[in-house]
N, C-alpha and C. Protein backbone atom coordinates (compact mmCIF):
# COMPACT_ATOMS: atom_id res chain seq x y z
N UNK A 1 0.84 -1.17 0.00
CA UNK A 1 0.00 0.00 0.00
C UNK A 1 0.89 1.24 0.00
N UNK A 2 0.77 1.90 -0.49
CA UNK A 2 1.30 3.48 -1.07
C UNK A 2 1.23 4.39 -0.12
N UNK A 3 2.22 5.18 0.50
CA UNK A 3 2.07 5.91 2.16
C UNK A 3 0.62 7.38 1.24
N UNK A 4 -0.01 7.60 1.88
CA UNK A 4 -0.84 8.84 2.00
C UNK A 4 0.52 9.94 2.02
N UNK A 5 -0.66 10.83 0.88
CA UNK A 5 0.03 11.97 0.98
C UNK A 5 0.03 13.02 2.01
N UNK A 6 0.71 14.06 2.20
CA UNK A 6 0.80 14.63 2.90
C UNK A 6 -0.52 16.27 2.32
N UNK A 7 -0.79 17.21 3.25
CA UNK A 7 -1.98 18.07 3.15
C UNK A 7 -1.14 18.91 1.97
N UNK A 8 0.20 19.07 1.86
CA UNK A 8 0.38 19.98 0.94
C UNK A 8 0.71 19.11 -0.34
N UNK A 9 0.88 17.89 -0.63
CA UNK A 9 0.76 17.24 -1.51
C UNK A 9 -0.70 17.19 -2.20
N UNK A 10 -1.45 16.73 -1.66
CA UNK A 10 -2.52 17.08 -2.10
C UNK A 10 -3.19 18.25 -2.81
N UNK A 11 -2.93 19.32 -2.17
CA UNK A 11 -2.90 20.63 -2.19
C UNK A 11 -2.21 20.92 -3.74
N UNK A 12 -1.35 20.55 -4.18
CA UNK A 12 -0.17 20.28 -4.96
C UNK A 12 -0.84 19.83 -6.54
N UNK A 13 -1.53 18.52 -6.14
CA UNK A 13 -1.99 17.65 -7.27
C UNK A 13 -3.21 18.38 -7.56
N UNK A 14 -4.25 18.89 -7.09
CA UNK A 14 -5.04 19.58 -6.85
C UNK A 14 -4.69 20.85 -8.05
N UNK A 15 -4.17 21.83 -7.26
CA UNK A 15 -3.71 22.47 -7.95
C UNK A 15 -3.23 22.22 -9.67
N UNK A 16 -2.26 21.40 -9.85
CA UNK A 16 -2.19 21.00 -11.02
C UNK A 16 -3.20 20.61 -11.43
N UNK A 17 -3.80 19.85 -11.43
CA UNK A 17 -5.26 19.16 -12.08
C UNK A 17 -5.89 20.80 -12.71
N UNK A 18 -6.21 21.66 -11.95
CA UNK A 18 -7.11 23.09 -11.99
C UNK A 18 -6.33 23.76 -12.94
N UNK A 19 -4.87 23.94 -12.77
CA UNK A 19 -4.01 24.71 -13.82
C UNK A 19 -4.25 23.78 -15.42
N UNK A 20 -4.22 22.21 -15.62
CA UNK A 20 -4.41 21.39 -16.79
C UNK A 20 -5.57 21.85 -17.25
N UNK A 21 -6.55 21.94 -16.55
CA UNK A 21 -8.06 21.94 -16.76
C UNK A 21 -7.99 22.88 -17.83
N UNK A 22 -7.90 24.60 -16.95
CA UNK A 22 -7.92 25.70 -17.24
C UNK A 22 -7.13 25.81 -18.73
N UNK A 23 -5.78 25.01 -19.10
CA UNK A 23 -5.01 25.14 -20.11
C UNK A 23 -6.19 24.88 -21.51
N UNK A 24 -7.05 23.83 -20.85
CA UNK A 24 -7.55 23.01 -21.82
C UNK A 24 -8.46 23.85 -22.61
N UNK A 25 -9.06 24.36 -21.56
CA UNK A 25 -10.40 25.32 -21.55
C UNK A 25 -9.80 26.31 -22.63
N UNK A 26 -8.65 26.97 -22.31
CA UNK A 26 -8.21 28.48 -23.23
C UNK A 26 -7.63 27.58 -24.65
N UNK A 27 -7.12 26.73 -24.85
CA UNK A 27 -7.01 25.88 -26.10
C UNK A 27 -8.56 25.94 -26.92
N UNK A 28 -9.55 25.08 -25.59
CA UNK A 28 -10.84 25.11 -26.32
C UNK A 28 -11.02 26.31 -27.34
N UNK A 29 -11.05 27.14 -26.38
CA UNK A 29 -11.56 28.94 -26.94
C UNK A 29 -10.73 29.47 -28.20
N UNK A 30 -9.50 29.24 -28.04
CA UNK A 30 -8.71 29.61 -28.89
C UNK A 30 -9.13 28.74 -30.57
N UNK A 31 -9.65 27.91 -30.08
CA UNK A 31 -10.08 27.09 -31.90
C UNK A 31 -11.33 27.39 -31.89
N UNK A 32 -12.18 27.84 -30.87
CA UNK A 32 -13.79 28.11 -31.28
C UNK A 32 -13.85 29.81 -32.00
N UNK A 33 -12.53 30.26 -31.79
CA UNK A 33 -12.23 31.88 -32.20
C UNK A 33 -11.94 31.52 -33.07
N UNK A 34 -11.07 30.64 -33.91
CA UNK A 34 -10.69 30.47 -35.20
C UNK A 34 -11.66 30.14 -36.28
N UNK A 35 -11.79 29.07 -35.53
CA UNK A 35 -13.71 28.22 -36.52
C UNK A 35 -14.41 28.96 -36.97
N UNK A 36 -15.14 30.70 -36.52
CA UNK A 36 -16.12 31.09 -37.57
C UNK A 36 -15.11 31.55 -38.76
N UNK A 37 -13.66 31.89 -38.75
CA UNK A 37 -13.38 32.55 -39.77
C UNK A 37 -12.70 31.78 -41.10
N UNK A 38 -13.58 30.32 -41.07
CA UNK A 38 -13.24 29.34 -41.94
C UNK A 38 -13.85 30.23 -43.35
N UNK A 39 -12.40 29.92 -44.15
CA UNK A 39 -13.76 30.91 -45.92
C UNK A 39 -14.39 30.09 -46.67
N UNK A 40 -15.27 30.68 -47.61
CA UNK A 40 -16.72 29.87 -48.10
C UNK A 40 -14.95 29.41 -49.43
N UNK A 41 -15.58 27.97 -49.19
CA UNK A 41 -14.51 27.21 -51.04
C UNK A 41 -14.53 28.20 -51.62
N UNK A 42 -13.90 28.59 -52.32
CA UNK A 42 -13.83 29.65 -53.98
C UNK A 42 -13.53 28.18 -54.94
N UNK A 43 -14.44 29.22 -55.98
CA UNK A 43 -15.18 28.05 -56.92
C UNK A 43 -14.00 27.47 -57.73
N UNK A 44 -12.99 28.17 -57.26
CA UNK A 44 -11.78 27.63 -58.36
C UNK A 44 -10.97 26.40 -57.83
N UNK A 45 -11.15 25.93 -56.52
CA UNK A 45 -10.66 24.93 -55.77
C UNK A 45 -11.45 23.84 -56.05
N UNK A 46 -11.01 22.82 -55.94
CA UNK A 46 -11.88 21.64 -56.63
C UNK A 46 -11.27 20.57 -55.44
N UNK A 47 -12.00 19.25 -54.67
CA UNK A 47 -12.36 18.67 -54.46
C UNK A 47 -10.60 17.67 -54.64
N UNK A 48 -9.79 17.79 -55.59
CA UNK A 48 -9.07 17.12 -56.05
C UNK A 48 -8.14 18.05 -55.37
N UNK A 49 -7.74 19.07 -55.74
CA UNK A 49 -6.96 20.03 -55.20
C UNK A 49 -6.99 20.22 -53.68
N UNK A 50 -7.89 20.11 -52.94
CA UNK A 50 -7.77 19.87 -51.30
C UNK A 50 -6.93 18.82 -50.76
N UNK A 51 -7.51 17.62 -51.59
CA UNK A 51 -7.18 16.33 -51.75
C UNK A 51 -5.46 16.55 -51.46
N UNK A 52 -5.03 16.63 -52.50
CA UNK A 52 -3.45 16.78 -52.44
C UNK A 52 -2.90 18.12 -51.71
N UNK A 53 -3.81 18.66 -51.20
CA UNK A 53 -3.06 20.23 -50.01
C UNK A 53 -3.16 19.11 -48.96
N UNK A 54 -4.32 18.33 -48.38
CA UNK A 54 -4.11 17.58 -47.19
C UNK A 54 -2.62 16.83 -47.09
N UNK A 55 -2.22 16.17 -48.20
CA UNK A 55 -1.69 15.23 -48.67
C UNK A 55 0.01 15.75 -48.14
N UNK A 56 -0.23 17.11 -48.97
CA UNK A 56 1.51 17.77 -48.55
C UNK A 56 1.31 18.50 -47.05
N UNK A 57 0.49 18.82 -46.36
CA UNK A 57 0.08 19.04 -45.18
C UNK A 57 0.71 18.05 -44.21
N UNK A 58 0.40 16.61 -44.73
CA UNK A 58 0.63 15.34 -43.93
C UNK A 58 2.15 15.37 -44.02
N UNK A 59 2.51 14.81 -45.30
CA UNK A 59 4.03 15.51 -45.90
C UNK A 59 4.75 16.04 -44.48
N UNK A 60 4.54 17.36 -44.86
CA UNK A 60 4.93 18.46 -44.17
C UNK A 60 5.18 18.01 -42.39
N UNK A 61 4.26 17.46 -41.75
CA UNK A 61 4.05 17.07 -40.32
C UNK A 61 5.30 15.98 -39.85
N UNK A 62 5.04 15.04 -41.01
CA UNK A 62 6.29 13.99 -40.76
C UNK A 62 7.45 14.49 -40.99
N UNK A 63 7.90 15.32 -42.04
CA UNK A 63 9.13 15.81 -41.95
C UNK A 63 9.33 16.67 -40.38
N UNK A 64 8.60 17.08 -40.15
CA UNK A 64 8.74 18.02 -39.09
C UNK A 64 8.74 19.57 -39.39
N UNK A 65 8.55 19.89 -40.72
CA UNK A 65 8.44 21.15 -40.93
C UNK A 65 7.23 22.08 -40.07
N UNK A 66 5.83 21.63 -39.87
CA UNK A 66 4.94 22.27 -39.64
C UNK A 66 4.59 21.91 -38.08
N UNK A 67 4.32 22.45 -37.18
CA UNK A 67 3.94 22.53 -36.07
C UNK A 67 3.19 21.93 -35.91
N UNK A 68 2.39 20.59 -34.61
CA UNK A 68 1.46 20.07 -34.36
C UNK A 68 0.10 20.88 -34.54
N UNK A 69 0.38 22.28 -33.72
CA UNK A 69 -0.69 23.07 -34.13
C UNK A 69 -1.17 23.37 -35.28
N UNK A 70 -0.17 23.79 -35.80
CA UNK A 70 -0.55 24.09 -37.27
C UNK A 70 -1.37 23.42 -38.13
N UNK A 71 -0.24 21.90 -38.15
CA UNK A 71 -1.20 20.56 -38.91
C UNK A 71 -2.34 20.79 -38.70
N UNK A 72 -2.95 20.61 -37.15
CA UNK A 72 -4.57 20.42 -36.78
C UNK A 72 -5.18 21.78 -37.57
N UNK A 73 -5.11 22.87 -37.09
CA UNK A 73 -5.82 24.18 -37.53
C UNK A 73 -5.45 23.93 -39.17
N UNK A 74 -4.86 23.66 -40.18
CA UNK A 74 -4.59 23.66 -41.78
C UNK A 74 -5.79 22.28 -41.99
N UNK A 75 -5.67 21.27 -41.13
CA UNK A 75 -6.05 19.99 -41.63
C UNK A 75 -7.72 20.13 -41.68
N UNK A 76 -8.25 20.77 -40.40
CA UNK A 76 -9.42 21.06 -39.66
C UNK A 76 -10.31 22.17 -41.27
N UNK A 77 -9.37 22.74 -41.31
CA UNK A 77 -9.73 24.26 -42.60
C UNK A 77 -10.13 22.79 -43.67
N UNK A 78 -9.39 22.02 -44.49
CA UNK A 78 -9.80 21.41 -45.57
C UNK A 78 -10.31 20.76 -45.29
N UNK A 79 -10.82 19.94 -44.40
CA UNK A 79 -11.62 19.37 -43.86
C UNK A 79 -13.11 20.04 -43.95
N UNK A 80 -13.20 20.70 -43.41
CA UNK A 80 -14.16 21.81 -43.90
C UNK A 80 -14.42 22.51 -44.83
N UNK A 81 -13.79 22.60 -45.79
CA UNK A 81 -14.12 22.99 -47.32
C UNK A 81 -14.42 21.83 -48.13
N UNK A 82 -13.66 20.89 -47.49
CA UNK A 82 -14.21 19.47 -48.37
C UNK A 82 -16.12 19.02 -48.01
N UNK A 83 -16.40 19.32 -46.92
CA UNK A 83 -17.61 19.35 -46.05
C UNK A 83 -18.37 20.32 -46.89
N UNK A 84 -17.86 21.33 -47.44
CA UNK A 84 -18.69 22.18 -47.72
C UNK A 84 -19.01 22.42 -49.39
N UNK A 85 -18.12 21.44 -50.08
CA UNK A 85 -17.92 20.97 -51.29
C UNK A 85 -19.69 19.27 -51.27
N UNK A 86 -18.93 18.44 -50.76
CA UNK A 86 -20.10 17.84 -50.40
C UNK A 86 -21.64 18.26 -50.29
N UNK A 87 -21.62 19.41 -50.00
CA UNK A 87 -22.75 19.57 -49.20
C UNK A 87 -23.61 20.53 -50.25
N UNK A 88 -22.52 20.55 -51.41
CA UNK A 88 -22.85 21.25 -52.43
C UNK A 88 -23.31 20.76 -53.37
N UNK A 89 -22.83 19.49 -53.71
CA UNK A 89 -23.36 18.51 -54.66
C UNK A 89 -24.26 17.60 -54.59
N UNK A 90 -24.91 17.73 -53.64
CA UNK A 90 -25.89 17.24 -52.71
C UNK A 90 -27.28 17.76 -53.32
């Protein structure tokens, strides 16, 4: 059995847990601020052409050129124009 922590240990983990939380929360916000300013497709992008931006996007991640963040917020954008391509031909 594992000795009990002590009041400021607790105190401690506690704390951290509230500081993780909070990180998570301002991450949340920070992509729900980004999300409305996704742009409507322009008609000159085609379905095929996303296709291969994802493609060198991915590319890009494994080399290590592009930032974890980045990937997600670039990947999330065509993702959503592809959604909105769909939703067109529909």
């Amino acid at each position: 059995m594992s000795r009990p922590r002590t009041t400021a240990g607790k105190r401690n983990v506690q704390q951290q847990k509230r500081e993780k939380a909070r990180a998570k929360q301002d991450r949340r916000a920070a992509r729900e601020e980004i999300a409305p300013a996704v742009p409507a497709v322009p008609l000159d992008v085609g379905e095929a052409d996303l296709i291969d931006e994802l493609a060198a996007i991915h590319r890009m991640a494994e080399d290590g050129t592009v930032t974890p963040e980045e990937f997600e917020l670039r990947r999330e954008l065509i993702r959503q124009q592809l959604e909105q391509i769909d939703r067109g031909t529909r």
